[in-house]
Structure formats: structure tokens, C-alpha cells
N, C-alpha and C. Protein backbone atom coordinates (compact mmCIF):
# COMPACT_ATOMS: atom_id res chain seq x y z
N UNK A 1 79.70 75.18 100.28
CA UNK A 1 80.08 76.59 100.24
C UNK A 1 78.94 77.40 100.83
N UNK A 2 78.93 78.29 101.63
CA UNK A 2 78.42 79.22 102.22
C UNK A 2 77.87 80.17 100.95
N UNK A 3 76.47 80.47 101.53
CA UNK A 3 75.50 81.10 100.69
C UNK A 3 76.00 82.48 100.56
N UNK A 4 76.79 83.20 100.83
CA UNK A 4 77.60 84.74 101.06
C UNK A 4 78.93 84.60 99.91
N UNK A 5 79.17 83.29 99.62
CA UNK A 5 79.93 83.03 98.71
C UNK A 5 79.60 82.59 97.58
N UNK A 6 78.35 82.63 97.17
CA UNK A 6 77.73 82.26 95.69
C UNK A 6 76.64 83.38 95.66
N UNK A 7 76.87 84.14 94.54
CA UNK A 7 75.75 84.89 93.45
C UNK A 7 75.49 84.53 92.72
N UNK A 8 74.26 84.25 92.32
CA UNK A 8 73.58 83.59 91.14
C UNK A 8 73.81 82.28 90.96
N UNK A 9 74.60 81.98 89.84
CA UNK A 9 75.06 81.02 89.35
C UNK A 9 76.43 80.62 89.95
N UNK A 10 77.25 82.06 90.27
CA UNK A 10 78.71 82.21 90.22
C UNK A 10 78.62 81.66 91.92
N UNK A 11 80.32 80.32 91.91
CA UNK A 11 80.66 80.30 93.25
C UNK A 11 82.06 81.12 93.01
N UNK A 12 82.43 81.75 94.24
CA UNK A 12 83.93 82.45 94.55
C UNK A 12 84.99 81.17 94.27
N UNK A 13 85.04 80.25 95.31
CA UNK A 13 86.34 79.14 95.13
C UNK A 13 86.45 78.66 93.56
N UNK A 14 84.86 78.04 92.93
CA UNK A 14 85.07 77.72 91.30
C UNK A 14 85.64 79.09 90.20
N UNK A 15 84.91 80.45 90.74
CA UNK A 15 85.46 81.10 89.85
C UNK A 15 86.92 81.37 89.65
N UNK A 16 87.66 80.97 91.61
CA UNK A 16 89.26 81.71 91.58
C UNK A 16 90.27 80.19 90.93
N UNK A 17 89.09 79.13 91.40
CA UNK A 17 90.16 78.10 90.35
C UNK A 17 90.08 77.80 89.32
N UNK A 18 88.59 78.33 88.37
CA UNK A 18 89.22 78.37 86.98
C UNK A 18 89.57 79.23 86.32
N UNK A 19 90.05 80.79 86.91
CA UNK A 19 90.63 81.80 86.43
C UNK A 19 91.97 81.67 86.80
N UNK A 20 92.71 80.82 87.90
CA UNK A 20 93.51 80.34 88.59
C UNK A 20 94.33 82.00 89.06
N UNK A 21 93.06 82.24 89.89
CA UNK A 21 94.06 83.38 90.69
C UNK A 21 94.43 83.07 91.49
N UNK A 22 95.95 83.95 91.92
CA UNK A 22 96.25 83.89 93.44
C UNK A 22 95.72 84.36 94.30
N UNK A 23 96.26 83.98 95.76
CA UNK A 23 96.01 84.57 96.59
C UNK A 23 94.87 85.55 97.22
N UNK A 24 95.94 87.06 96.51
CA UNK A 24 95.51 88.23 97.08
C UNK A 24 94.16 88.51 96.07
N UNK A 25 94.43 87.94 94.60
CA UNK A 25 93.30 88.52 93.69
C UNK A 25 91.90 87.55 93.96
N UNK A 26 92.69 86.56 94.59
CA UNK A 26 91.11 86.02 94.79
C UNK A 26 90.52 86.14 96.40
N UNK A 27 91.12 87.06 97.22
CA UNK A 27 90.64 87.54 98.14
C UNK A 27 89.78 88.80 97.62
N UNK A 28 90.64 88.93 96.74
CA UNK A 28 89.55 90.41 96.48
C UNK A 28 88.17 89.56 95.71
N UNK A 29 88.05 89.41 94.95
CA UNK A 29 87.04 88.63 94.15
C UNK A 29 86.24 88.29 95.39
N UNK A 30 86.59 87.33 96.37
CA UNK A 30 86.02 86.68 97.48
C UNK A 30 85.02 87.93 98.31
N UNK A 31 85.72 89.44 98.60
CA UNK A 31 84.85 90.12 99.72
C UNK A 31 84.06 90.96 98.69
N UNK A 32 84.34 91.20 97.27
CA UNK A 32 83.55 91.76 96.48
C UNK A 32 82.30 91.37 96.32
N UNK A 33 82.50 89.46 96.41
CA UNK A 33 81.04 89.04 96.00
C UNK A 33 80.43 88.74 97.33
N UNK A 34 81.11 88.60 98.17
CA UNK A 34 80.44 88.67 99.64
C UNK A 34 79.42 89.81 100.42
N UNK A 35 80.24 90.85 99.60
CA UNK A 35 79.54 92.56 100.48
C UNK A 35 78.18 92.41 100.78
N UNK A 36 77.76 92.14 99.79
CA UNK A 36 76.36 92.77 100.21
C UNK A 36 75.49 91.56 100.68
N UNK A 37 75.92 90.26 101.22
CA UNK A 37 75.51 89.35 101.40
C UNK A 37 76.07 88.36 102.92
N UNK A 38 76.61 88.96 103.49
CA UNK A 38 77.15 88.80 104.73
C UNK A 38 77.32 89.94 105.96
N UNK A 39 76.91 90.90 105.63
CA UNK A 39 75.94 91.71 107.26
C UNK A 39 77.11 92.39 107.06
N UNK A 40 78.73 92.46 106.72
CA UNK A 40 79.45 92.96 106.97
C UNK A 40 80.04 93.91 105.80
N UNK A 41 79.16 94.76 105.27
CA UNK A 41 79.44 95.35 103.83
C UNK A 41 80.69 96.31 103.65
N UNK A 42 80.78 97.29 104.85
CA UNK A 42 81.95 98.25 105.12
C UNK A 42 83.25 97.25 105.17
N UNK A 43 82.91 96.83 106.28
CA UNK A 43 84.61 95.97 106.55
C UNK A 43 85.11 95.00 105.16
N UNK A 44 83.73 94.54 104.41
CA UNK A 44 84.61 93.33 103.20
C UNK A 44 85.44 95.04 101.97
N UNK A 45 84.78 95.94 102.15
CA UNK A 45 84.79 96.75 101.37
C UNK A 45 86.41 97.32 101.45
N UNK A 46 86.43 97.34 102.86
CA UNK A 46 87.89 97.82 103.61
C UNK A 46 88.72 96.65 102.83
N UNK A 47 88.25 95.16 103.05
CA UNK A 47 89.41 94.06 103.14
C UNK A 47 89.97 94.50 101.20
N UNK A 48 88.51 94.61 100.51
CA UNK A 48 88.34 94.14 98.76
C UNK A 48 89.95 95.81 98.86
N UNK A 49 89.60 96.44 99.78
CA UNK A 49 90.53 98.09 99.46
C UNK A 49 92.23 97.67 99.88
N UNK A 50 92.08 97.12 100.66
CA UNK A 50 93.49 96.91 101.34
C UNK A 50 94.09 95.89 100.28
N UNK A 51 93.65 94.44 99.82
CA UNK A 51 94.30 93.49 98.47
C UNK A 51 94.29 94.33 97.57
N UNK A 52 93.42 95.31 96.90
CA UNK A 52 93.92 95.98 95.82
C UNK A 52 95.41 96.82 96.14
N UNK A 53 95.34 97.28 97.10
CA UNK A 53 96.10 98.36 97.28
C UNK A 53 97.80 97.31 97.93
N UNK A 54 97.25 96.28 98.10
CA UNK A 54 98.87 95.08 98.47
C UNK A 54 98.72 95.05 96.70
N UNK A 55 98.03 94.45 96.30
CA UNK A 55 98.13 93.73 94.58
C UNK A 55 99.32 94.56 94.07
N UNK A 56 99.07 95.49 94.30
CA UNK A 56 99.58 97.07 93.66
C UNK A 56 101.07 96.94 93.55
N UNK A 57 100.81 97.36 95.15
CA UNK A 57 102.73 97.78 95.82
C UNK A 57 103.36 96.51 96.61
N UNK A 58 102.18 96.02 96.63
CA UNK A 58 103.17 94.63 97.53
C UNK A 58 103.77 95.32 98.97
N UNK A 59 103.23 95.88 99.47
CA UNK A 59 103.55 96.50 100.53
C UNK A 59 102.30 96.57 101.53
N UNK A 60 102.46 96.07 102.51
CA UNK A 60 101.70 95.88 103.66
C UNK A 60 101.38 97.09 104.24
N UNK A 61 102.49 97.96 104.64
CA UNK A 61 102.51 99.14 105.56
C UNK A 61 101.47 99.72 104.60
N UNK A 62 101.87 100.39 103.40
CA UNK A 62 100.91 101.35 102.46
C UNK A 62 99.25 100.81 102.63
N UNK A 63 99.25 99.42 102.00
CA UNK A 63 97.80 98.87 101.90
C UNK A 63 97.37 98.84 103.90
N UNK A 64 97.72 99.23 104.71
CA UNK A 64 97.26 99.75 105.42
C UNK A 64 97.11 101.12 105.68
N UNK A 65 97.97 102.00 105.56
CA UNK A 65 97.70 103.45 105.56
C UNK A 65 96.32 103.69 104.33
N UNK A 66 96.34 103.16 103.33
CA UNK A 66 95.03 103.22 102.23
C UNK A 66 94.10 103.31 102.93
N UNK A 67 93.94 101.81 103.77
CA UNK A 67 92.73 101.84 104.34
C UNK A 67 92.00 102.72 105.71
N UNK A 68 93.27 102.52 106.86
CA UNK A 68 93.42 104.46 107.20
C UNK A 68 92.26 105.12 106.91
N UNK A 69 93.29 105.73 106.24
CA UNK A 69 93.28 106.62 105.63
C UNK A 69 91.38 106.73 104.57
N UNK A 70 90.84 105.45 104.46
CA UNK A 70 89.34 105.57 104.08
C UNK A 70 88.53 105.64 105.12
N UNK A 71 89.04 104.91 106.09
CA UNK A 71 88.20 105.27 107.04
C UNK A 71 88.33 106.39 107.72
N UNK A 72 89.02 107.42 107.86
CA UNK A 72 89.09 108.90 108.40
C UNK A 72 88.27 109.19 107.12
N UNK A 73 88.40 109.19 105.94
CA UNK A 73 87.58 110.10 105.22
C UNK A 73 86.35 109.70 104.89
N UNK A 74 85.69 108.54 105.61
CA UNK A 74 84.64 108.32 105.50
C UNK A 74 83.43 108.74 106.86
N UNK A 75 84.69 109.30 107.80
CA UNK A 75 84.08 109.54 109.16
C UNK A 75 84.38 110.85 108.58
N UNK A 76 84.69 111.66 107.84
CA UNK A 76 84.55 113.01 107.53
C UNK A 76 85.63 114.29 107.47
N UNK A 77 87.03 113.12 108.53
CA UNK A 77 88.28 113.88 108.24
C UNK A 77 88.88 114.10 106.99
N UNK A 78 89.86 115.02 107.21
CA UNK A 78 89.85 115.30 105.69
C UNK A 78 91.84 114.83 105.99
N UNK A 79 92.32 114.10 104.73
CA UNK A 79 93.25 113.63 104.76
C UNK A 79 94.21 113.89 102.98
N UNK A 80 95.47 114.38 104.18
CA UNK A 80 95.51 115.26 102.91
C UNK A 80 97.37 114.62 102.76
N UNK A 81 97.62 113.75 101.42
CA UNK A 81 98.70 112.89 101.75
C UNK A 81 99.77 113.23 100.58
N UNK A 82 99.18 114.48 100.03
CA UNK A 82 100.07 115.19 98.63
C UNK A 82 101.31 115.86 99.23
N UNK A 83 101.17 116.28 100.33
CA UNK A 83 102.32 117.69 101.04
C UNK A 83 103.48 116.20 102.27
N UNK A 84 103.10 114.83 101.75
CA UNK A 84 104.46 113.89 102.29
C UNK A 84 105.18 113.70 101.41
């Protein structure tokens, strides 16, 4: 296992198979413990935003507009999704 995939003690694959998550929850688990340990902290941050936001609605289209939609408001646009 890749050193971006173990903190501390904790590995990602042992923790998602003995909590026996699926999929999407152990993708999230996976870029959470990755962030700050693989050069790519924004984008795992985007991926950990987009599985929460599928976990949710189960909807692809939305868990992309989420993420969108963070990245305009992290570049400073202002996004305003109350008046759809």
C-alpha cells in the first residue's frame, strides 16, 4: 500500500474492509486520508465533496453541480442556488 494511503497506524483498504464499506463511503474515507499526503489536497477534497454529495442523492448530475459549484465559490464567484 502506498504511503498516501496509511496514517499512523491506520491503512485505508484495512480500515474500509473491516468497517465493510462500500464503494462510495470508502472512496470518501480513501481521499480524506490521502489530502494532505499526496500533493493533491484541493482535488482529493473536491473527489471526498462529490461521494458525499452522490452518498446523499445518488445522483451524479447534483454531486457534480456541488462540486461546481465549490469551485466558483472558492475562486470567489458568488453562487446563488436558492432562487432555482
Amino acid at each position: 500500500m502506498r504511503n498516501h494511503y496509511t496514517v499512523g497506524t491506520l491503512d485505508a483498504l484495512a480500515v474500509i474492509e473491516d468497517w465493510n464499506l462500500d464503494f462510495v463511503s470508502g472512496s470518501i474515507l480513501k481521499y480524506l486520508q490521502r489530502q494532505e499526503h499526496k500533493g493533491q489536497q484541493e482535488q482529493d477534497r473536491l473527489k471526498v465533496l462529490w461521494y458525499a454529495a452522490y452518498l446523499v442523492t445518488r445522483s451524479r448530475e447534483y454531486a457534480d453541480r456541488v462540486v461546481t459549484d465549490a469551485k466558483e465559490i472558492s475562486n470567489g464567484k458568488n453562487v446563488d442556488r436558492c432562487s432555482e
